[in-house]
C-alpha atoms as a PDB file:
ATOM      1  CA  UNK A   1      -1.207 -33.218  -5.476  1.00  0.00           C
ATOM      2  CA  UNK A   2      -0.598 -32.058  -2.183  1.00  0.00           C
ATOM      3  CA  UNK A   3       2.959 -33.856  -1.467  1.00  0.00           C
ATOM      4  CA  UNK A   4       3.817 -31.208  -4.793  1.00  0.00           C
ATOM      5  CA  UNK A   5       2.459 -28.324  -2.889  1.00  0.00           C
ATOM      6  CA  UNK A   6       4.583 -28.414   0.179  1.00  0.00           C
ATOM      7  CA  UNK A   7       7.542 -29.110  -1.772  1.00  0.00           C
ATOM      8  CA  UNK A   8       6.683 -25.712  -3.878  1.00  0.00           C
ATOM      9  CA  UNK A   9       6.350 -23.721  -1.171  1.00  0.00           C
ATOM     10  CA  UNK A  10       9.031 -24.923   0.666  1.00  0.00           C
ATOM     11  CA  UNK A  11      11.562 -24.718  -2.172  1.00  0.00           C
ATOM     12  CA  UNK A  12       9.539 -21.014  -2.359  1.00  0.00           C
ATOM     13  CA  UNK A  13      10.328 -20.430   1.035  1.00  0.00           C
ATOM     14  CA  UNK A  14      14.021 -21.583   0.680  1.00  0.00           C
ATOM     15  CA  UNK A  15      14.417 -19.478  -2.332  1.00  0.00           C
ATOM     16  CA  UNK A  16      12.832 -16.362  -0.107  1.00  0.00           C
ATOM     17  CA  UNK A  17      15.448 -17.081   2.811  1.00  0.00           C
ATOM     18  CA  UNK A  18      18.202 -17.218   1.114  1.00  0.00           C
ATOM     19  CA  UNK A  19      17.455 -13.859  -0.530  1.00  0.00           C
ATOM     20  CA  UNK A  20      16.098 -12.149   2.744  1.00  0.00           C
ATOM     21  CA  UNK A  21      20.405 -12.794   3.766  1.00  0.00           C
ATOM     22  CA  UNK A  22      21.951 -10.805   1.585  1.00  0.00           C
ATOM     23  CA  UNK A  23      18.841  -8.446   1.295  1.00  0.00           C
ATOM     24  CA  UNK A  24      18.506  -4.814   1.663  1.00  0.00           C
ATOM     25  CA  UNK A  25      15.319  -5.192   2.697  1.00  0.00           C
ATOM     26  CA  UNK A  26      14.815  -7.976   4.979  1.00  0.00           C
ATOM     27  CA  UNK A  27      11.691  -7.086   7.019  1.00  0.00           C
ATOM     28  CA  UNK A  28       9.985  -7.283   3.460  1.00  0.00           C
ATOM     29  CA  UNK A  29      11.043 -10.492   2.621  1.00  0.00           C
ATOM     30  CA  UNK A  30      10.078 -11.614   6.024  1.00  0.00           C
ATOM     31  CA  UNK A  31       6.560 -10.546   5.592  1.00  0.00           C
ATOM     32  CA  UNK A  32       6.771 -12.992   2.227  1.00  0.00           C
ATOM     33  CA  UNK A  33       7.984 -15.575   4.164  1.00  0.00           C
ATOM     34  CA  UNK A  34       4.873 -15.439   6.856  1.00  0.00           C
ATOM     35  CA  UNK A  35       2.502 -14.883   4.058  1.00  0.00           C
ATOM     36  CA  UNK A  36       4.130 -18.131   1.829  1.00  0.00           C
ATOM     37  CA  UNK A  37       3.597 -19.897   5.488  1.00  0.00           C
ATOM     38  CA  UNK A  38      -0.130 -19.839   6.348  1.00  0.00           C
ATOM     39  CA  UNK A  39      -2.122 -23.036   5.429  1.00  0.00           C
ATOM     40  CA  UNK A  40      -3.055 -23.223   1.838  1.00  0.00           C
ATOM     41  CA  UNK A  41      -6.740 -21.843   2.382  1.00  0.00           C
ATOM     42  CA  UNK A  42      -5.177 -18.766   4.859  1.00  0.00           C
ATOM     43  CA  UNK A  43      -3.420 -17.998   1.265  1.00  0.00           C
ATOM     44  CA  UNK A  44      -3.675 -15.079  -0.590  1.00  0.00           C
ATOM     45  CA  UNK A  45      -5.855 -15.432  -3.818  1.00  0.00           C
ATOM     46  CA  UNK A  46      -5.677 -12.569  -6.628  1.00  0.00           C
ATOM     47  CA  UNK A  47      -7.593 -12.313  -9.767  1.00  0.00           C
ATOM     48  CA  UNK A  48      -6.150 -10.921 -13.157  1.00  0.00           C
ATOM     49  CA  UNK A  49      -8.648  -8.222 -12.614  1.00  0.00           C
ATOM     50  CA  UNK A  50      -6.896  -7.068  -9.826  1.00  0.00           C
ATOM     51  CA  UNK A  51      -3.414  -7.615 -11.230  1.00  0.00           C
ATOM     52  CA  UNK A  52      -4.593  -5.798 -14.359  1.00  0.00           C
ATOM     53  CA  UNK A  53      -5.745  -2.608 -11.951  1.00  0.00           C
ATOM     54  CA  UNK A  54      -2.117  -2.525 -10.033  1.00  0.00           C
ATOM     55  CA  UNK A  55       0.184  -3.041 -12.172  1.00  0.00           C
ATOM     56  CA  UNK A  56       2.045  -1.511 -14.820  1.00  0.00           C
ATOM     57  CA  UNK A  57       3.029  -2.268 -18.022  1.00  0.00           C
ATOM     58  CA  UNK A  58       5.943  -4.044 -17.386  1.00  0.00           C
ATOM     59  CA  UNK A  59       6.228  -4.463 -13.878  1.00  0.00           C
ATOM     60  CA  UNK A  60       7.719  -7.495 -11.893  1.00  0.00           C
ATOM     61  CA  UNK A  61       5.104  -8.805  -9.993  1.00  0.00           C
ATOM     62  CA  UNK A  62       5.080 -11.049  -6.798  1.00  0.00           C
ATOM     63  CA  UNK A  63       2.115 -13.141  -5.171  1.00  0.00           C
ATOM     64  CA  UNK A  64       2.342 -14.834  -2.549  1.00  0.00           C
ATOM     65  CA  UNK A  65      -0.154 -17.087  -3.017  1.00  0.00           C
ATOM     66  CA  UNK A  66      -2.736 -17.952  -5.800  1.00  0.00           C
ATOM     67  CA  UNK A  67      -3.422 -16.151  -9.258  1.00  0.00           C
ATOM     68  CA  UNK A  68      -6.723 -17.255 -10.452  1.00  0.00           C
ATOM     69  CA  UNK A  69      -8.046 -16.161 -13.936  1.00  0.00           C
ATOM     70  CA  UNK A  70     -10.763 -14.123 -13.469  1.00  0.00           C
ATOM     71  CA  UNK A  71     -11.376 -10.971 -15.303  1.00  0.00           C
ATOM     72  CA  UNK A  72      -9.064  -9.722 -18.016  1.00  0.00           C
ATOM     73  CA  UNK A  73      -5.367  -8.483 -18.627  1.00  0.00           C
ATOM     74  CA  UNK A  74      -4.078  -5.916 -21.197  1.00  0.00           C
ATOM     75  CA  UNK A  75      -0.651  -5.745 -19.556  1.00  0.00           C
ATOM     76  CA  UNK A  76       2.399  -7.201 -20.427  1.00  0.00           C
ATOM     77  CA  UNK A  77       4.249  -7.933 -16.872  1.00  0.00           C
ATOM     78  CA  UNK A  78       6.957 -10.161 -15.456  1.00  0.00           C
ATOM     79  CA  UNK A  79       4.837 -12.425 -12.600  1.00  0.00           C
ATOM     80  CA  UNK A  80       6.078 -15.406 -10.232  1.00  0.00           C
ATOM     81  CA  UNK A  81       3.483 -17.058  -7.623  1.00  0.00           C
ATOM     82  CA  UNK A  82       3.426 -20.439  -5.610  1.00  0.00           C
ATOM     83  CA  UNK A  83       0.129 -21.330  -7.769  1.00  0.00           C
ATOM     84  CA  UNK A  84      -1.331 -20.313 -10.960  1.00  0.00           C
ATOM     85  CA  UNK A  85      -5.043 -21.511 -11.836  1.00  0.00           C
ATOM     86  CA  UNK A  86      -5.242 -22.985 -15.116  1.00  0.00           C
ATOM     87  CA  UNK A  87      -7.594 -20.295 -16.943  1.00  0.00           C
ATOM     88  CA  UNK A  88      -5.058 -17.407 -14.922  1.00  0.00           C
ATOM     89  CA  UNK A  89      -2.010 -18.989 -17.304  1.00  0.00           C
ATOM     90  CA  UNK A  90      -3.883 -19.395 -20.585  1.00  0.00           C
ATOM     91  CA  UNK A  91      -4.806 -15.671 -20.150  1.00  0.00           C
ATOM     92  CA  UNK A  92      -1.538 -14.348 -18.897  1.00  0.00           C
ATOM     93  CA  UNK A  93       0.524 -16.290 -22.186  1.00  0.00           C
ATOM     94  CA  UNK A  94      -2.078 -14.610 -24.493  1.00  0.00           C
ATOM     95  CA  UNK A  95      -1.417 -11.492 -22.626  1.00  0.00           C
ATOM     96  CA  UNK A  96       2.303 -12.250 -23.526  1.00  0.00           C
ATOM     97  CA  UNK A  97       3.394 -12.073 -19.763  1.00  0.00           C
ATOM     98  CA  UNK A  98       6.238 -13.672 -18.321  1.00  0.00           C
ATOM     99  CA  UNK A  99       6.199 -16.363 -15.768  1.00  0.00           C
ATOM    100  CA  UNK A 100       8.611 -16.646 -14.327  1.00  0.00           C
ATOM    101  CA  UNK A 101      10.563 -18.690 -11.265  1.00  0.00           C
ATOM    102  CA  UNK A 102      10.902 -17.223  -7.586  1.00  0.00           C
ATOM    103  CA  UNK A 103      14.255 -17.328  -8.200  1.00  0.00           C
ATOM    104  CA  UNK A 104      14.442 -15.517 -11.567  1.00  0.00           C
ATOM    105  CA  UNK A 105      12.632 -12.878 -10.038  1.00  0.00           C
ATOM    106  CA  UNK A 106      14.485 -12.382  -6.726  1.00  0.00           C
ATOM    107  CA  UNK A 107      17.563 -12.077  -8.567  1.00  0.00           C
ATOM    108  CA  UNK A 108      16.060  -9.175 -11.452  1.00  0.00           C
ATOM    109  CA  UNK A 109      14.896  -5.937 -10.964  1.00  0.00           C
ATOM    110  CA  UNK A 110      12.921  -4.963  -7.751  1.00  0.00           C
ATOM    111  CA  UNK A 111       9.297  -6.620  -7.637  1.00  0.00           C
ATOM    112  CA  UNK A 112       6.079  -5.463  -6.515  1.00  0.00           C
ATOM    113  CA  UNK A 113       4.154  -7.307  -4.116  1.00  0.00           C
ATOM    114  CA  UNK A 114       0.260  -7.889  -4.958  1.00  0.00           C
ATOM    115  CA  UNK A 115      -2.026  -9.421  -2.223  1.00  0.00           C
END
């Protein structure tokens, strides 16, 4: 399990540099970068509950990090994340949420960052 971790994030990572290039916002992108970095417990975790309080209906949604599935959401949103707890995707497909690749999202509309 772990030997698929650090090939996520660094294929996350890769995916993140090569956007922060042609970016007009590269400090931003940097600060995803550091955060996608830290050791896998330094990560950022986030609940639905707090995804459900942030967002919008609709929104494009960034993690960098974890999305575990506690609490509830009513929104429909556009989400990518390095990890996704198994409970967090049952509830996010019922939700009818997209989830999507880093990749997808970098290259859509702008993305809010939850952490």
């Amino acid at each position: 399990m772990e030997g698929i971790e650090k090939t996520q994030i660094r294929k996350w990572i890769e995916s993140l540099e090569k956007a922060k290039a042609g970016s007009k916002n590269p400090k931003l992108l940097s600060y995803l970068i550091k955060l996608s970095s830290k050791p896998k417990r330094q990560r950022v975790s986030v609940n639905l509950d707090k995804l459900n309080r942030y967002a919008n209906e609709k929104d494009s949604i960034i993690v960098p990090g974890k999305v575990l599935g506690y609490g509830k959401i009513s929104k429909s949103i556009r989400i990518t994340a390095i990890d996704f707890s198994g409970s967090a995707v049952e509830k996010l497909k019922t939700a009818k949420c997209d989830i999507v690749d880093i990749n997808d999202m970098l290259s859509g509309k702008p993305a809010r960052i939850i952490i």
